[in-house]
C-alpha atoms as a PDB file:
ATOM      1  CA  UNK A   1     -53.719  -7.031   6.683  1.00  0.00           C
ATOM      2  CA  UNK A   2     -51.249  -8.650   3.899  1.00  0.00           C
ATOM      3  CA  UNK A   3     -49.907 -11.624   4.295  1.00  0.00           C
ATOM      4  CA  UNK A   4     -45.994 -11.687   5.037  1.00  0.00           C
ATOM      5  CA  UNK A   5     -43.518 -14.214   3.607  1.00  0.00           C
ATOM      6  CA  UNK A   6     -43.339 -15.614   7.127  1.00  0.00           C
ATOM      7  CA  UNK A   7     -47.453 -15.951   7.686  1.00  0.00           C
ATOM      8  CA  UNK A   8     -47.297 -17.780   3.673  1.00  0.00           C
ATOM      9  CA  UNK A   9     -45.279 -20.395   5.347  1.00  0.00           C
ATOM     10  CA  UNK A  10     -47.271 -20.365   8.709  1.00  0.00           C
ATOM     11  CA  UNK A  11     -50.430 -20.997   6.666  1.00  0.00           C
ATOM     12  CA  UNK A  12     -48.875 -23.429   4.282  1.00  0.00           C
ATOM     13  CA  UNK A  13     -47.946 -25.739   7.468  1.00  0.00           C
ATOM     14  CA  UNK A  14     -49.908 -28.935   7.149  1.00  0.00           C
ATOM     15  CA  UNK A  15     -50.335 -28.675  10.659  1.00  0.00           C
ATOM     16  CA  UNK A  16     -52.401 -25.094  10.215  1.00  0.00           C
ATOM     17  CA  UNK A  17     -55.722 -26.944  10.614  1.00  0.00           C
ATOM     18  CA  UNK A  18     -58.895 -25.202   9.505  1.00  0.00           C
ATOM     19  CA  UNK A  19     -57.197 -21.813   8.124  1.00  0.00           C
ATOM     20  CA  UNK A  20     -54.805 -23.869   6.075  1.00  0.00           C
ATOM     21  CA  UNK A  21     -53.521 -22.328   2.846  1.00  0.00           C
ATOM     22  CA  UNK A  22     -52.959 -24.747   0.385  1.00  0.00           C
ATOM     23  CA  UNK A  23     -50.093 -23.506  -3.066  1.00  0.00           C
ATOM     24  CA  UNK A  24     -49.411 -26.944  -5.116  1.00  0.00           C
ATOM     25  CA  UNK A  25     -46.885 -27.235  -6.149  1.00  0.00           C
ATOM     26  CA  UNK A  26     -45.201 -24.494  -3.977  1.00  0.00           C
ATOM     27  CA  UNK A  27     -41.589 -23.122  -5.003  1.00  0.00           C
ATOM     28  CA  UNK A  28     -39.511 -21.469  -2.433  1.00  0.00           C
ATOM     29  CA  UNK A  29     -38.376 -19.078  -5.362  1.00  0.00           C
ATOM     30  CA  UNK A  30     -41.325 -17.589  -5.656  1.00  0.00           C
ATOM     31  CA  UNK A  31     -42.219 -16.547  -2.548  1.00  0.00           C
ATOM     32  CA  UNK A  32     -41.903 -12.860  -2.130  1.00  0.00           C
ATOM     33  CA  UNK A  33     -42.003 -10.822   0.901  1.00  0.00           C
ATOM     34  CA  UNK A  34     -45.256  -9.968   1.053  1.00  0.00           C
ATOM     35  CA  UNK A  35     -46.814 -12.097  -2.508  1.00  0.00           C
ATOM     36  CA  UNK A  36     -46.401 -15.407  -4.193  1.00  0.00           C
ATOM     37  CA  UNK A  37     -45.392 -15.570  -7.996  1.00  0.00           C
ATOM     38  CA  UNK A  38     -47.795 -18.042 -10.188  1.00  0.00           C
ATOM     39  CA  UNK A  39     -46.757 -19.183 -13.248  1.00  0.00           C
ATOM     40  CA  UNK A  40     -48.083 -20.105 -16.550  1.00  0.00           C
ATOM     41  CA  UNK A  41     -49.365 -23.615 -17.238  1.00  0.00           C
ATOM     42  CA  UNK A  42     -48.374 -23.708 -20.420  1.00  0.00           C
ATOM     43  CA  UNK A  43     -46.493 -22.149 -23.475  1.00  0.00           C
ATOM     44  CA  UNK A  44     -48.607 -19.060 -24.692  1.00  0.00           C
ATOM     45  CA  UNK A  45     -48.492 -16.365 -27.211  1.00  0.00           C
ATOM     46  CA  UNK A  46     -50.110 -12.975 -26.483  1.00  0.00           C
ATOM     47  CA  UNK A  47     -51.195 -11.487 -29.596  1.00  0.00           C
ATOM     48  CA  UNK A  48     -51.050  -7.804 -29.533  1.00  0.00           C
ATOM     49  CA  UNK A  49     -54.669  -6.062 -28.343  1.00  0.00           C
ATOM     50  CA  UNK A  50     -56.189  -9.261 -27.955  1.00  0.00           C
ATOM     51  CA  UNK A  51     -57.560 -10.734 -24.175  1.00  0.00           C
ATOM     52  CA  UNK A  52     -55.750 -14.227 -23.722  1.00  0.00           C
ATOM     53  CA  UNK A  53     -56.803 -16.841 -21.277  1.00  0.00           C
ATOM     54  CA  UNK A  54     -53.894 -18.375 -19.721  1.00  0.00           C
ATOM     55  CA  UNK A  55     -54.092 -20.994 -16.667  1.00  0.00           C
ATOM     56  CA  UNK A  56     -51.572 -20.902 -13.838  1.00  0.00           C
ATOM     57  CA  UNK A  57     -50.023 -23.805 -12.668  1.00  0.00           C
ATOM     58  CA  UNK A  58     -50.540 -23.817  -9.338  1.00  0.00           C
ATOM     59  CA  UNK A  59     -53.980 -25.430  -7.606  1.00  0.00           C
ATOM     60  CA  UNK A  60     -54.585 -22.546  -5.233  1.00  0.00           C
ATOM     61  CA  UNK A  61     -57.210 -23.415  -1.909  1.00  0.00           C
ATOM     62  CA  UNK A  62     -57.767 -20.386   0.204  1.00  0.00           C
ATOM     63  CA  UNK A  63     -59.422 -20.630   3.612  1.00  0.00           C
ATOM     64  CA  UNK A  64     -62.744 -18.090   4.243  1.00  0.00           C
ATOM     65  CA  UNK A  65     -60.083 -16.038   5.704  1.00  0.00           C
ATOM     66  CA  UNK A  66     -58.510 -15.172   3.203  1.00  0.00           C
ATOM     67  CA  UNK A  67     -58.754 -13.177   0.260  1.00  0.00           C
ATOM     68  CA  UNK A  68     -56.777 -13.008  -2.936  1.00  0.00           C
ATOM     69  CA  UNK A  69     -55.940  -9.875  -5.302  1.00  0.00           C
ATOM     70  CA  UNK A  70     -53.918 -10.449  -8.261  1.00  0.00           C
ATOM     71  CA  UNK A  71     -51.375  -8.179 -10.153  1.00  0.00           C
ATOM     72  CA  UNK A  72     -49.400  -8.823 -13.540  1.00  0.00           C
ATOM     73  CA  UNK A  73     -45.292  -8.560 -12.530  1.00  0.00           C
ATOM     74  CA  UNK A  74     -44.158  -5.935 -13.486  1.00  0.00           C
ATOM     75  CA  UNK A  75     -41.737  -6.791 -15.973  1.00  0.00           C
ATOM     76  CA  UNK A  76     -44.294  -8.154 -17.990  1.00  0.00           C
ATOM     77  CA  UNK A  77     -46.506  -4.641 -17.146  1.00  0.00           C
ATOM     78  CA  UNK A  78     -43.471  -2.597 -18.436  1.00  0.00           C
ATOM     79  CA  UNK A  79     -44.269  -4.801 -21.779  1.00  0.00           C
ATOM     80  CA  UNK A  80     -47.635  -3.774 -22.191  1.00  0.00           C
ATOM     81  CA  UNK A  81     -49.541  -6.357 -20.312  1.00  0.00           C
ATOM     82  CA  UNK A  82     -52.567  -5.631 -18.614  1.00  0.00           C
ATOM     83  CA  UNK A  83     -54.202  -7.861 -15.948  1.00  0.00           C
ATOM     84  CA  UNK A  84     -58.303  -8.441 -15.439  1.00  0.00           C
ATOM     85  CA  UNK A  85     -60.229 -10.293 -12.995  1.00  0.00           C
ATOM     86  CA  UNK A  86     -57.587  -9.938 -10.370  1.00  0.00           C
ATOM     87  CA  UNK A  87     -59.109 -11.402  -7.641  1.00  0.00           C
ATOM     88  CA  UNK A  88     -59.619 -14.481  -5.538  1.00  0.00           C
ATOM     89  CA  UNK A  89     -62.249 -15.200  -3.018  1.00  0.00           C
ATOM     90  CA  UNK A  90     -62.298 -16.145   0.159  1.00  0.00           C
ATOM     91  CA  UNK A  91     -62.889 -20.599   0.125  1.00  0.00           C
ATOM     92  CA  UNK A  92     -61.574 -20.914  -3.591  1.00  0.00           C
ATOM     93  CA  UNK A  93     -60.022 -23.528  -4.582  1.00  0.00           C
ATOM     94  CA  UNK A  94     -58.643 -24.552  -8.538  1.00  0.00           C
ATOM     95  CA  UNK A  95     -56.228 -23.488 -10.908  1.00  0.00           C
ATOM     96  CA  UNK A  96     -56.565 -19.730 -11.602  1.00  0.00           C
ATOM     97  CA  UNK A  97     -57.673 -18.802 -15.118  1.00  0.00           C
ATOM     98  CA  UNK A  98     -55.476 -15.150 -15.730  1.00  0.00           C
ATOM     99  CA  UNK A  99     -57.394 -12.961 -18.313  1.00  0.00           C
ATOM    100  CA  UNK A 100     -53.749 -11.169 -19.913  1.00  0.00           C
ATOM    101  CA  UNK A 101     -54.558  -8.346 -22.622  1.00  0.00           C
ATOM    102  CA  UNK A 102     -50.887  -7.537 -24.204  1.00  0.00           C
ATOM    103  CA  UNK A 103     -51.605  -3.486 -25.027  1.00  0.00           C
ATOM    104  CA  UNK A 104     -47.410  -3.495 -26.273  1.00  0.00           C
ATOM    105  CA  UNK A 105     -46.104  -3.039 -29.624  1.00  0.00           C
ATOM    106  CA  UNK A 106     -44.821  -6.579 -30.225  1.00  0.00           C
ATOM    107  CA  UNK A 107     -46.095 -10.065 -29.492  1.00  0.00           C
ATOM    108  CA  UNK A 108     -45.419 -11.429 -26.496  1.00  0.00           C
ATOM    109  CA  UNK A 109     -44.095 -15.011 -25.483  1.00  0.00           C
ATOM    110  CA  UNK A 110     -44.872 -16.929 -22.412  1.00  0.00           C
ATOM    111  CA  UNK A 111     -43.251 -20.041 -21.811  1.00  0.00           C
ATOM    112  CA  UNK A 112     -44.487 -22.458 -19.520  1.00  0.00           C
ATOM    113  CA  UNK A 113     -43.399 -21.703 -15.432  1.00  0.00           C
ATOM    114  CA  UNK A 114     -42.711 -18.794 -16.414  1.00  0.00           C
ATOM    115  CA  UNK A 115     -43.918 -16.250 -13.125  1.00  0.00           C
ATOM    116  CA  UNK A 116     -46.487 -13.958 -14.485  1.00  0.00           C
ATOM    117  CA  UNK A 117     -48.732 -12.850 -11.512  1.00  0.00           C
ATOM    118  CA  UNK A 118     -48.274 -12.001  -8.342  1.00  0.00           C
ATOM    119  CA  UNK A 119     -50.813 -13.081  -5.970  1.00  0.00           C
ATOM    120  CA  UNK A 120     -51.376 -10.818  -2.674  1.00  0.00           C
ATOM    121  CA  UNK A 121     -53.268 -12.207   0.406  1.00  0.00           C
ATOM    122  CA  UNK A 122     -55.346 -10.293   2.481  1.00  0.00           C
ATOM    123  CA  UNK A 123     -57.219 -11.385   5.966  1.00  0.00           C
ATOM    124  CA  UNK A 124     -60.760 -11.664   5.647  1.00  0.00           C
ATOM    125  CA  UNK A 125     -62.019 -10.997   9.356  1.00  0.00           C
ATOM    126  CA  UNK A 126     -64.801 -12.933  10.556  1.00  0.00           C
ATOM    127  CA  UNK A 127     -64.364 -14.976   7.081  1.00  0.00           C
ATOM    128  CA  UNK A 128     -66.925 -18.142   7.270  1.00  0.00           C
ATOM    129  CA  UNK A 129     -68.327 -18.102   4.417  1.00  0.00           C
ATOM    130  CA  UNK A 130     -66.654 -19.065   0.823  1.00  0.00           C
ATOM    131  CA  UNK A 131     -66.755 -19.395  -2.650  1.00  0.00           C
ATOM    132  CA  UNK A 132     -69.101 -21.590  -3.806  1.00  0.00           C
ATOM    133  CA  UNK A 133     -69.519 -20.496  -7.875  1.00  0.00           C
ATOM    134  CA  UNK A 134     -68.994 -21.988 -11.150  1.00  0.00           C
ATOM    135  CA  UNK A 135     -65.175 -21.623 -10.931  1.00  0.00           C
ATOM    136  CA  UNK A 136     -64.997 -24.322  -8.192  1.00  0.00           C
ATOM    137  CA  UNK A 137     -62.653 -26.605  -9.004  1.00  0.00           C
ATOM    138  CA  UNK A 138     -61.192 -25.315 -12.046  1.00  0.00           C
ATOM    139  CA  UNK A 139     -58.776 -27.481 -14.200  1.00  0.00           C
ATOM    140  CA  UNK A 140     -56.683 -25.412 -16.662  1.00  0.00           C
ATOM    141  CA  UNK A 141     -58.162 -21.704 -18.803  1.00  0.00           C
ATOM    142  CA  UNK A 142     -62.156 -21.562 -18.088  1.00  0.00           C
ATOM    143  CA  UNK A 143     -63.864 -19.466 -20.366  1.00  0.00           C
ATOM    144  CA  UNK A 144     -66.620 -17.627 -19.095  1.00  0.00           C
ATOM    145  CA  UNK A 145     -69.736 -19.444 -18.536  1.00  0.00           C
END
């Protein structure tokens, strides 16, 4: 099952308990019906053909129910940018490192806050076990270790 707007906010409530969902900081604006824009950390350029590391701002804690799959907006997708490691698992928490390839004709400018991927949240069922790997934790673009 995807998440809806509506079960976002449910699972945002402080008072969710054990399968709380945890966006920081959270903007109503974007929240989407069924996905949550993240934004970029900081100001970035995307050279053409080259794979860019570029941190979100958000911290992002998922509960071991729930699973994350990311996808580059599509205006940014319509420029040539392609999306890797798109996903999140279940009992991660940290900024999100986004690996961004631009494939376009033209550099491409990213300014900070500016909404670049769309995370989608799935329900992990009988989810009780989570991530517990290197990227625990993580504090602005990780390389890979």
């Amino acid at each position: 099952m995807i998440l809806s707007a509506s079960e976002f906010a449910r699972r945002l409530d402080p008072e969710a308990g054990t399968g709380r969902l945890v966006i920081t900081p959270f903007h109503k604006e974007c929240q989407q019906p069924a996905s949550y824009d993240l934004r970029a950390a900081t100001d970035m350029l995307l050279p053409r053909g080259v794979c860019t590391l570029v941190p979100t701002t958000e911290w992002v804690e998922l509960p071991t129910d729930l699973a994350g799959t990311l996808m580059c907006r599509s205006s940014f997708g319509r420029r040539g940018v392609l999306l890797g490691a798109g996903y999140v698992d279940p009992g991660f928490r940290g900024q999100l490192t986004l690996c961004l390839t631009n494939m376009g004709n033209e550099e491409i400018r990213i300014l900070k806050d500016d909404r670049i991927v769309q995370m989608i949240l799935h329900e992990v069922r009988e989810g009780n076990h989570g991530y517990a790997g290197r990227y625990q934790d993580s504090r602005g673009a990780v390389e890979a270790k």
